[in-house]
Each structure stands twice: as C-alpha cells, then as structure tokens.
PDB file of N, CA and C in Angstrom:
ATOM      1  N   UNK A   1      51.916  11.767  10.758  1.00  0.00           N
ATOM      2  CA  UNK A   1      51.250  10.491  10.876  1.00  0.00           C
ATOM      3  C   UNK A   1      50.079  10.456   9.896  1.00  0.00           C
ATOM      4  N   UNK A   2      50.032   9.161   9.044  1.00  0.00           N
ATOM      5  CA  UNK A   2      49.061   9.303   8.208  1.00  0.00           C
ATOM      6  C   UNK A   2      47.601   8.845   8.896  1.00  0.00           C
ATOM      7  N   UNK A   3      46.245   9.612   8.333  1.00  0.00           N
ATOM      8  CA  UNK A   3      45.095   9.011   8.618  1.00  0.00           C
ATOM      9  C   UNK A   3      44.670   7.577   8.375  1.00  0.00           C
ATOM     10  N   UNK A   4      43.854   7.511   9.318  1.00  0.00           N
ATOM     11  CA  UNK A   4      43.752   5.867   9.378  1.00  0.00           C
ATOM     12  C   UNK A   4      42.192   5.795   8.357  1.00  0.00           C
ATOM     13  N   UNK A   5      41.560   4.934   7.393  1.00  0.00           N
ATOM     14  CA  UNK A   5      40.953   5.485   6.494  1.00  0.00           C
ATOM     15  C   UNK A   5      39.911   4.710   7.611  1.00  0.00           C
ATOM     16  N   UNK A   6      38.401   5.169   7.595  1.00  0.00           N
ATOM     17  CA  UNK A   6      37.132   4.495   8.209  1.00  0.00           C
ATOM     18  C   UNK A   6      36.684   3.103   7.597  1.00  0.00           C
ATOM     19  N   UNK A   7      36.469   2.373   8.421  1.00  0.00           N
ATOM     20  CA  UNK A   7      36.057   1.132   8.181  1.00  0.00           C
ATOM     21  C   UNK A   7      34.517   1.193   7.482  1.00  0.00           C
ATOM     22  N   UNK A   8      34.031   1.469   6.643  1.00  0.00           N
ATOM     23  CA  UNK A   8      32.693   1.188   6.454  1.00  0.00           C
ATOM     24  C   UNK A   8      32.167  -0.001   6.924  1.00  0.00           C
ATOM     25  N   UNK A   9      30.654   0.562   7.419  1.00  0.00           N
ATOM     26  CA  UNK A   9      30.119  -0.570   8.299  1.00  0.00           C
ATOM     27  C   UNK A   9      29.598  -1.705   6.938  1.00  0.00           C
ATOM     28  N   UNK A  10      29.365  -2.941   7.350  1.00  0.00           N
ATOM     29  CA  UNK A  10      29.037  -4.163   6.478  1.00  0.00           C
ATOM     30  C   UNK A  10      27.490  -3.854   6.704  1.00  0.00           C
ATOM     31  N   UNK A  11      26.982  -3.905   5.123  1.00  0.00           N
ATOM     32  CA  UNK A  11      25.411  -3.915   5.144  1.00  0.00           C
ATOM     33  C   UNK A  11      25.093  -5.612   5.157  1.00  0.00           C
ATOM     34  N   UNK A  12      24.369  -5.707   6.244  1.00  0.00           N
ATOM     35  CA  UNK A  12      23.573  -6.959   6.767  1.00  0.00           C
ATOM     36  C   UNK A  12      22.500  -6.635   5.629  1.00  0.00           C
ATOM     37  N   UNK A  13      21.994  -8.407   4.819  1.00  0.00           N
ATOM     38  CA  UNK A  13      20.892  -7.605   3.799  1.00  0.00           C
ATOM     39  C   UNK A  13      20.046  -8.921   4.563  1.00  0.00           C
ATOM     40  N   UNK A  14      18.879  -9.242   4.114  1.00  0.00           N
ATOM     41  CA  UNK A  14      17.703 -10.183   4.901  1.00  0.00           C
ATOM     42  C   UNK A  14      17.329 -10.612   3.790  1.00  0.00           C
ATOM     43  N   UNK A  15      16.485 -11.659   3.323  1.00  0.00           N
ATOM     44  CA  UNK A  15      15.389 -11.740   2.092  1.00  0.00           C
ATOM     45  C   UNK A  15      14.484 -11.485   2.555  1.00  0.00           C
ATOM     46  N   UNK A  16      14.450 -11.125   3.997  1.00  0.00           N
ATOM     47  CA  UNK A  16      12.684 -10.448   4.015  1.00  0.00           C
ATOM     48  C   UNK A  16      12.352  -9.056   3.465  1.00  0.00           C
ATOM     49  N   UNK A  17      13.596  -8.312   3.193  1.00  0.00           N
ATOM     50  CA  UNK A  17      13.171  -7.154   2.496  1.00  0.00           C
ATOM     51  C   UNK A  17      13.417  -6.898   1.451  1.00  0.00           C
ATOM     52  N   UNK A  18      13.712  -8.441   0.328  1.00  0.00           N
ATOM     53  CA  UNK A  18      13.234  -8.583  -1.077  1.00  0.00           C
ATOM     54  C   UNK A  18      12.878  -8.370  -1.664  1.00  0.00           C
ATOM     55  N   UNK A  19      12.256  -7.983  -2.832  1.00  0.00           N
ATOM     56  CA  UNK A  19      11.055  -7.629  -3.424  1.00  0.00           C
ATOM     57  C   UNK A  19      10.261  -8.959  -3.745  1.00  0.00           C
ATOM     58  N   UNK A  20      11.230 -10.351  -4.601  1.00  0.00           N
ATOM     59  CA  UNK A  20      11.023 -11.037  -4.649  1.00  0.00           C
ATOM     60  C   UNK A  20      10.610 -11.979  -3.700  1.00  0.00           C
ATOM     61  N   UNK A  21      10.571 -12.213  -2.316  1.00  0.00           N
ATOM     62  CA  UNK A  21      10.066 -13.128  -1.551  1.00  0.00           C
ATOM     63  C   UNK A  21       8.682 -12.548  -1.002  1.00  0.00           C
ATOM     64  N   UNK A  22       7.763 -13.673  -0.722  1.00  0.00           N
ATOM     65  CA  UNK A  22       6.259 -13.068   0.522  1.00  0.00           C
ATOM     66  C   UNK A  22       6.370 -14.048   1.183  1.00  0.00           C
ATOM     67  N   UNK A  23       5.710 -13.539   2.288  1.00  0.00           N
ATOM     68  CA  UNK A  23       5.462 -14.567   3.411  1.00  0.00           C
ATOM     69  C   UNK A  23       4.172 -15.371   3.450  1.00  0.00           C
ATOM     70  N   UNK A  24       5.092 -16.317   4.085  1.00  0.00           N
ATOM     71  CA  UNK A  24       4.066 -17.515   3.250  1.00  0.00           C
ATOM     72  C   UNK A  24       2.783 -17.801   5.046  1.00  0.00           C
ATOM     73  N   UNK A  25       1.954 -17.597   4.581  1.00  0.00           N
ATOM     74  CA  UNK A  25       0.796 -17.550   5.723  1.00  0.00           C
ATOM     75  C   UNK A  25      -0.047 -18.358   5.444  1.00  0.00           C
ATOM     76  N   UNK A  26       0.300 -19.763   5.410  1.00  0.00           N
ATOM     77  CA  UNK A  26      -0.391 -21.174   6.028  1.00  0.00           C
ATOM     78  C   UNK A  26      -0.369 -21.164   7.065  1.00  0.00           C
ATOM     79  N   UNK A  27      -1.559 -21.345   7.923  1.00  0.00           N
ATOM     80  CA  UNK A  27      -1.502 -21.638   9.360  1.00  0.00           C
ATOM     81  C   UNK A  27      -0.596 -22.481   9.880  1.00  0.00           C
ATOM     82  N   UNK A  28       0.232 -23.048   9.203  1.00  0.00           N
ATOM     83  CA  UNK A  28       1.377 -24.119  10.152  1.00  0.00           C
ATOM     84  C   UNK A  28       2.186 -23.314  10.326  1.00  0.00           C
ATOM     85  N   UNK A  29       2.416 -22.152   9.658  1.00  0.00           N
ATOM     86  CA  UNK A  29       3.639 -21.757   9.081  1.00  0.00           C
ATOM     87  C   UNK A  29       3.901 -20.581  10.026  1.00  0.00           C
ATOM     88  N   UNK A  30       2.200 -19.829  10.901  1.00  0.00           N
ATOM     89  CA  UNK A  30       2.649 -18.952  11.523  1.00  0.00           C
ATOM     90  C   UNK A  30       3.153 -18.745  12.829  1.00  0.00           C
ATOM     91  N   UNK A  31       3.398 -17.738  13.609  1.00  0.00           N
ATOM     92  CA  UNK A  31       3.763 -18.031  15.136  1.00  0.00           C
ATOM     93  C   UNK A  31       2.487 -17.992  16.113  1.00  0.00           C
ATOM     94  N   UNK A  32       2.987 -17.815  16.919  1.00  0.00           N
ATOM     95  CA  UNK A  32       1.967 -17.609  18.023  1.00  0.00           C
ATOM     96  C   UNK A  32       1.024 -16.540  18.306  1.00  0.00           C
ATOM     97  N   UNK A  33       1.662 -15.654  17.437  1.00  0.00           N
ATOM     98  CA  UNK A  33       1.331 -13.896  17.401  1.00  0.00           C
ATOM     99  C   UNK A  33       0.167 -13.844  15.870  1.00  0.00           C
ATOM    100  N   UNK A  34       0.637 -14.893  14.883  1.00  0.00           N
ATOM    101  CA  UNK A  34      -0.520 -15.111  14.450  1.00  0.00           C
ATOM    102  C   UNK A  34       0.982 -14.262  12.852  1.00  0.00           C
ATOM    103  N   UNK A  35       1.988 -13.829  13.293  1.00  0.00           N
ATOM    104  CA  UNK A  35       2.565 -13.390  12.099  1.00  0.00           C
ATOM    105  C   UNK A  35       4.107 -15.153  11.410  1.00  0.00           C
ATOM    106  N   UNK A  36       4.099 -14.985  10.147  1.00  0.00           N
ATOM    107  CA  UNK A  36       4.452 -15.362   9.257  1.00  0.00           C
ATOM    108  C   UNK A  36       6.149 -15.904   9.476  1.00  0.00           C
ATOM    109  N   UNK A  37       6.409 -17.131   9.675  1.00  0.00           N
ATOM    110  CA  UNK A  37       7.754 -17.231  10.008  1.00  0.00           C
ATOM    111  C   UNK A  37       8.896 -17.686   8.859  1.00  0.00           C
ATOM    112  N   UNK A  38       7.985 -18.334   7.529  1.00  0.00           N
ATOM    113  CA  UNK A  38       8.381 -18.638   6.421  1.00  0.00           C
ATOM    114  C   UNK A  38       8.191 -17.562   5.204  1.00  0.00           C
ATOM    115  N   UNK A  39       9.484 -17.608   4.471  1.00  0.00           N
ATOM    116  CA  UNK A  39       9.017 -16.756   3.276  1.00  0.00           C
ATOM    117  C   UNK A  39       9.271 -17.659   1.877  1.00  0.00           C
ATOM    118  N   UNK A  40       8.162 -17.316   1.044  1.00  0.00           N
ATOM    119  CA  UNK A  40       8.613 -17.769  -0.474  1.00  0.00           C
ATOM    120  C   UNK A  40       9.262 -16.821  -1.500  1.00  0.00           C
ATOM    121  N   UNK A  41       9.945 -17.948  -2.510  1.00  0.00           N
ATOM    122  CA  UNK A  41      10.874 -17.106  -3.460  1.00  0.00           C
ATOM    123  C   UNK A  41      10.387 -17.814  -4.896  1.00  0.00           C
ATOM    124  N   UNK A  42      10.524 -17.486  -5.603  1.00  0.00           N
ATOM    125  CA  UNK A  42      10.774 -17.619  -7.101  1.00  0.00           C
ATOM    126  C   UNK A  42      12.063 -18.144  -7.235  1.00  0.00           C
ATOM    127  N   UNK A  43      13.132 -17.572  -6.868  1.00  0.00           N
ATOM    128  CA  UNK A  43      14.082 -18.512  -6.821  1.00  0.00           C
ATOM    129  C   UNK A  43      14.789 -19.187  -6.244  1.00  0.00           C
ATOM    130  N   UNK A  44      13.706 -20.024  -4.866  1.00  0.00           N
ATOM    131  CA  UNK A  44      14.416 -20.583  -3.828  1.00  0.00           C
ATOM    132  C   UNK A  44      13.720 -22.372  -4.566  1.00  0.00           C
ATOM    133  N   UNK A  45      14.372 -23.352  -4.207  1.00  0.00           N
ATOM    134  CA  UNK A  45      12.982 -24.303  -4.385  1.00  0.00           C
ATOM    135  C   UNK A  45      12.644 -24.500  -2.984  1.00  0.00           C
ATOM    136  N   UNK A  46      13.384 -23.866  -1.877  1.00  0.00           N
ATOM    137  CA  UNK A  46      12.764 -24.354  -0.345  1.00  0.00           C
ATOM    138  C   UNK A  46      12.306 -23.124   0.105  1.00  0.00           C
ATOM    139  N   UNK A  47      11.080 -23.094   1.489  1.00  0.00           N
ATOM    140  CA  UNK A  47      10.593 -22.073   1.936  1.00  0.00           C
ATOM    141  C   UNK A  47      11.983 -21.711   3.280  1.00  0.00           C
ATOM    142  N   UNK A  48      12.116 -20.407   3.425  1.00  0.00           N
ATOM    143  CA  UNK A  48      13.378 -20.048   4.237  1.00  0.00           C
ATOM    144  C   UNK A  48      12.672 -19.040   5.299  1.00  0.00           C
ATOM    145  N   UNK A  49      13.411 -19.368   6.176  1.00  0.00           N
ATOM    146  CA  UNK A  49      13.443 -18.461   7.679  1.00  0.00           C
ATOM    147  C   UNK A  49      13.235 -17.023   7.122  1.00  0.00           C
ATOM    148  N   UNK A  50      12.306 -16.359   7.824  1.00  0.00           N
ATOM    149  CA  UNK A  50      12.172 -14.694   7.720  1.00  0.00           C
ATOM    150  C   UNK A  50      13.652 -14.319   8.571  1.00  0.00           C
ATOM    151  N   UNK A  51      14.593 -14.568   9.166  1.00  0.00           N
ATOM    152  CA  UNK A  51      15.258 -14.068   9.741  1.00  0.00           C
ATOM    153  C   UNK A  51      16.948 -14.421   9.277  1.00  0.00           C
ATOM    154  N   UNK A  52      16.923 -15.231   7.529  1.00  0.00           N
ATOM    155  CA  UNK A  52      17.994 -15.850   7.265  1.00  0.00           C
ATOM    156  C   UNK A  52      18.864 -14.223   6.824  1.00  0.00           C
ATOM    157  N   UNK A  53      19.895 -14.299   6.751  1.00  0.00           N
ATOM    158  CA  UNK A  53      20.629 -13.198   6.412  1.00  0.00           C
ATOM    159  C   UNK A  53      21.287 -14.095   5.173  1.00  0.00           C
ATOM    160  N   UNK A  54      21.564 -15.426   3.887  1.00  0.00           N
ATOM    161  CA  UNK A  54      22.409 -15.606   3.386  1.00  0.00           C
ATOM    162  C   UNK A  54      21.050 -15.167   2.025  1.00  0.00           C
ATOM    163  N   UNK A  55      21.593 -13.884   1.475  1.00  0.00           N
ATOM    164  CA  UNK A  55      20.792 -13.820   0.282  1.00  0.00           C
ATOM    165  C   UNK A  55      21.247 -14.588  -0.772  1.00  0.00           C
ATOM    166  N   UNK A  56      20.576 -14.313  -2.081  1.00  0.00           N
ATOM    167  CA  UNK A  56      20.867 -14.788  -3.533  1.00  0.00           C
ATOM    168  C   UNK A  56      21.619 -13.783  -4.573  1.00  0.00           C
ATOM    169  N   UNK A  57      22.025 -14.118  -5.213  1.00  0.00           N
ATOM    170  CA  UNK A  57      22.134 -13.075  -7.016  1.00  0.00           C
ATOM    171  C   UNK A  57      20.949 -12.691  -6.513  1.00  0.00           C
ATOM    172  N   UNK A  58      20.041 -12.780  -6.463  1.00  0.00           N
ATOM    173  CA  UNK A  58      18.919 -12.122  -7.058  1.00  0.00           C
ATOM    174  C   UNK A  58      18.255 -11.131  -6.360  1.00  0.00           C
ATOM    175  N   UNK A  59      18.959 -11.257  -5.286  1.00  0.00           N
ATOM    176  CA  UNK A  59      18.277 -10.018  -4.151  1.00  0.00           C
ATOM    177  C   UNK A  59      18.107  -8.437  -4.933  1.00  0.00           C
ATOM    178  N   UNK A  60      16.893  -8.105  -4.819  1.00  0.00           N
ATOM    179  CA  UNK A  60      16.537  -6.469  -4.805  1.00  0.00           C
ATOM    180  C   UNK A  60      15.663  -6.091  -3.840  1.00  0.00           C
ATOM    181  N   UNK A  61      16.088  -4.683  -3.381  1.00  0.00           N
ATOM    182  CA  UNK A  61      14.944  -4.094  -1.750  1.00  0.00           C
ATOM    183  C   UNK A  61      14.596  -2.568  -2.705  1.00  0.00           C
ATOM    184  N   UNK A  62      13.516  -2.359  -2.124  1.00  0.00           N
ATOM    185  CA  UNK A  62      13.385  -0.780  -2.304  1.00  0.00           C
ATOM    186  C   UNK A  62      13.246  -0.144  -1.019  1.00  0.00           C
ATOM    187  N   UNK A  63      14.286  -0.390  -0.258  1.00  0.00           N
ATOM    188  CA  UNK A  63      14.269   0.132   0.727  1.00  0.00           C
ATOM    189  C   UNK A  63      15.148   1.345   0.840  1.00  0.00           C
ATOM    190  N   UNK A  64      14.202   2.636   1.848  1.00  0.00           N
ATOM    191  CA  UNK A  64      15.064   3.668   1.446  1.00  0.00           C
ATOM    192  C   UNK A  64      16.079   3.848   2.931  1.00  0.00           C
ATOM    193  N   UNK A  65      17.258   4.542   2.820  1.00  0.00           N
ATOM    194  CA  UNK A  65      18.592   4.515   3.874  1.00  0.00           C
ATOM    195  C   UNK A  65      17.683   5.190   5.176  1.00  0.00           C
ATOM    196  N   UNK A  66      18.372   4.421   6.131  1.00  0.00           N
ATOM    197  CA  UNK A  66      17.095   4.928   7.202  1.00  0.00           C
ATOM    198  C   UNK A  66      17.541   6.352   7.930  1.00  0.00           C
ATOM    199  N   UNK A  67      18.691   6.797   7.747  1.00  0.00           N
ATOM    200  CA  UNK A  67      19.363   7.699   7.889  1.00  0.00           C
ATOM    201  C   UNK A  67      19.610   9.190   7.063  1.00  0.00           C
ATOM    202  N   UNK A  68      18.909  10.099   7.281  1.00  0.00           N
ATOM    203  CA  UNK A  68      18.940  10.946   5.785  1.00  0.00           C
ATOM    204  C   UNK A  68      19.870  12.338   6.162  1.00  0.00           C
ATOM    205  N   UNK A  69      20.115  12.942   5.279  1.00  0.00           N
ATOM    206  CA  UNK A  69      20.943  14.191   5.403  1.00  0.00           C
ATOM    207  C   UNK A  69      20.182  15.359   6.508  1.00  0.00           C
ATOM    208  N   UNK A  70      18.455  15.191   6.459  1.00  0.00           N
ATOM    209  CA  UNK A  70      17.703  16.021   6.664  1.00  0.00           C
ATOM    210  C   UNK A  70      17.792  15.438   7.944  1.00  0.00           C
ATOM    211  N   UNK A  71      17.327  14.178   8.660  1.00  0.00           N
ATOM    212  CA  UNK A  71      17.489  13.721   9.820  1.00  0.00           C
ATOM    213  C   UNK A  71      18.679  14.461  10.806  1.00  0.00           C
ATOM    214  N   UNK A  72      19.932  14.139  10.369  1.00  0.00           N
ATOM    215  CA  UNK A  72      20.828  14.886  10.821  1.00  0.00           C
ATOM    216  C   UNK A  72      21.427  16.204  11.280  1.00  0.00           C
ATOM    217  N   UNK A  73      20.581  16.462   9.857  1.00  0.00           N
ATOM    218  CA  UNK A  73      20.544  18.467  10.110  1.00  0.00           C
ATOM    219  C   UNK A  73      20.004  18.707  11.538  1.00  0.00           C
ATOM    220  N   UNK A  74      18.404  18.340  11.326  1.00  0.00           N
ATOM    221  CA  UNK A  74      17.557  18.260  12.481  1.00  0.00           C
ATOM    222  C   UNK A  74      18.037  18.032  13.995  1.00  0.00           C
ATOM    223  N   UNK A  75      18.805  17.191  14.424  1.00  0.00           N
ATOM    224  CA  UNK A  75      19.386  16.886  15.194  1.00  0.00           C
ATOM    225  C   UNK A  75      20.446  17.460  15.753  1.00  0.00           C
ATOM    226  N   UNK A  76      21.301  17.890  14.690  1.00  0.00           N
ATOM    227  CA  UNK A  76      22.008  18.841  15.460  1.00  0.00           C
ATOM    228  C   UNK A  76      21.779  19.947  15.815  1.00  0.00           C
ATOM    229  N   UNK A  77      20.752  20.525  14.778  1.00  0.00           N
ATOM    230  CA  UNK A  77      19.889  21.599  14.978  1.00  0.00           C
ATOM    231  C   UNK A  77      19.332  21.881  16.383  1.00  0.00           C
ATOM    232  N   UNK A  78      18.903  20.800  17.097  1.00  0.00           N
ATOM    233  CA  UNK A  78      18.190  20.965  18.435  1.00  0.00           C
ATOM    234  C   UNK A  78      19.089  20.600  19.389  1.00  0.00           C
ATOM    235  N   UNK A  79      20.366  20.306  19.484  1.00  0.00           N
ATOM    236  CA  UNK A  79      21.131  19.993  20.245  1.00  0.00           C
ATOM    237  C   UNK A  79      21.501  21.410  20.933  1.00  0.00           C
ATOM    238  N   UNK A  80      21.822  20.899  22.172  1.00  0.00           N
ATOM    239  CA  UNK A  80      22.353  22.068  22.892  1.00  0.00           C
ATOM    240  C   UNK A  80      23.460  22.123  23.609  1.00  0.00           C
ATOM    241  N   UNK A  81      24.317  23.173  24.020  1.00  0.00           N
ATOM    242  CA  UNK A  81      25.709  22.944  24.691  1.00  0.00           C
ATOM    243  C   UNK A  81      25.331  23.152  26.275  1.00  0.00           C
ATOM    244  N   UNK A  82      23.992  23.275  26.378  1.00  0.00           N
ATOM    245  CA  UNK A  82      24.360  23.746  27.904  1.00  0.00           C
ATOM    246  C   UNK A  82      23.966  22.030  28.414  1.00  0.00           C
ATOM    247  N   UNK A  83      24.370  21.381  29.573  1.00  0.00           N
ATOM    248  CA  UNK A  83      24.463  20.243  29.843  1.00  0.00           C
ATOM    249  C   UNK A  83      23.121  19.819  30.959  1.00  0.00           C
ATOM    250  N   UNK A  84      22.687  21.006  31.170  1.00  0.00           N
ATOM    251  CA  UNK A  84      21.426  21.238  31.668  1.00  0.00           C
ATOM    252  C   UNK A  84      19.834  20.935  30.880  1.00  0.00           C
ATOM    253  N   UNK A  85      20.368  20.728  29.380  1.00  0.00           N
ATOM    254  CA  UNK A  85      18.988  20.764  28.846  1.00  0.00           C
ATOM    255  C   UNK A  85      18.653  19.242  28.109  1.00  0.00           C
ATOM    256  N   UNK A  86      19.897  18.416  28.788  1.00  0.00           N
ATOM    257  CA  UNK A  86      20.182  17.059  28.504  1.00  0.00           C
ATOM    258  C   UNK A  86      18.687  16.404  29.360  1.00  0.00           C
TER     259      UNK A  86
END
C-alpha cells in the first residue's frame, strides 16, 4: 500500500504582520482598550481591518516560524514515559 503524502497546513497570512502597514491611532479609530482597530498601507487607498486575512502582491513579514528545531528538541527532551509524571 502506497503512503498517503501529508497535507501541509495552509499559512493564514494577516496585513497586520506586514512590514508595510501601521496602525492607524486616531482616536475614532481605536477600541475600547484604547488599542488600534484600523491599519494603513502604502498600497491600500482604504484603511482595513487589523483582523482582514485577504493580503496584497505586496505583502512582506519578518516574522520568525514560531516553531523551531530547538523548541522541539527541548520538549521531547523533558518528556517522560512514566504516566505518573504527567
């Protein structure tokens, strides 16, 4: 029987973690908490939801994978088989 190949998961991207957009902090604009619900772009001509997921061409993040090789090590590292130390 052949292997079934893994689905890679779909990266969800945001424009809030753009490089190109900031949040735009006019007092109309913020919530109740006093944080930022609109963001601006350079290449939007409208201000957009901090929470839109439909990016542009133009999207770039420097965001680093939140998941690292070293994380993992770690983790299994401290794992234990006895069901007692759960």
């Amino acid at each position: 029987m052949a292997k079934k190949k893994q689905k890679e998961p779909d990266i969800v991207r945001y424009c809030k973690d753009c490089i190109h957009s900031e949040p735009n902090m006019k007092f109309e604009n913020l919530s109740v908490n006093g944080e930022p619900t609109l963001l601006s772009c350079p290449y939007q001509e409208w201000r957009m939801l901090i929470t839109t997921t439909e990016v542009c061409d133009k999207y770039e993040d420097n965001l680093e994978p939140t998941v690292t090789e070293e994380v993992i090590e770690q983790s299994t590292a401290t794992s234990s088989s006895n069901w007692l130390d759960w």
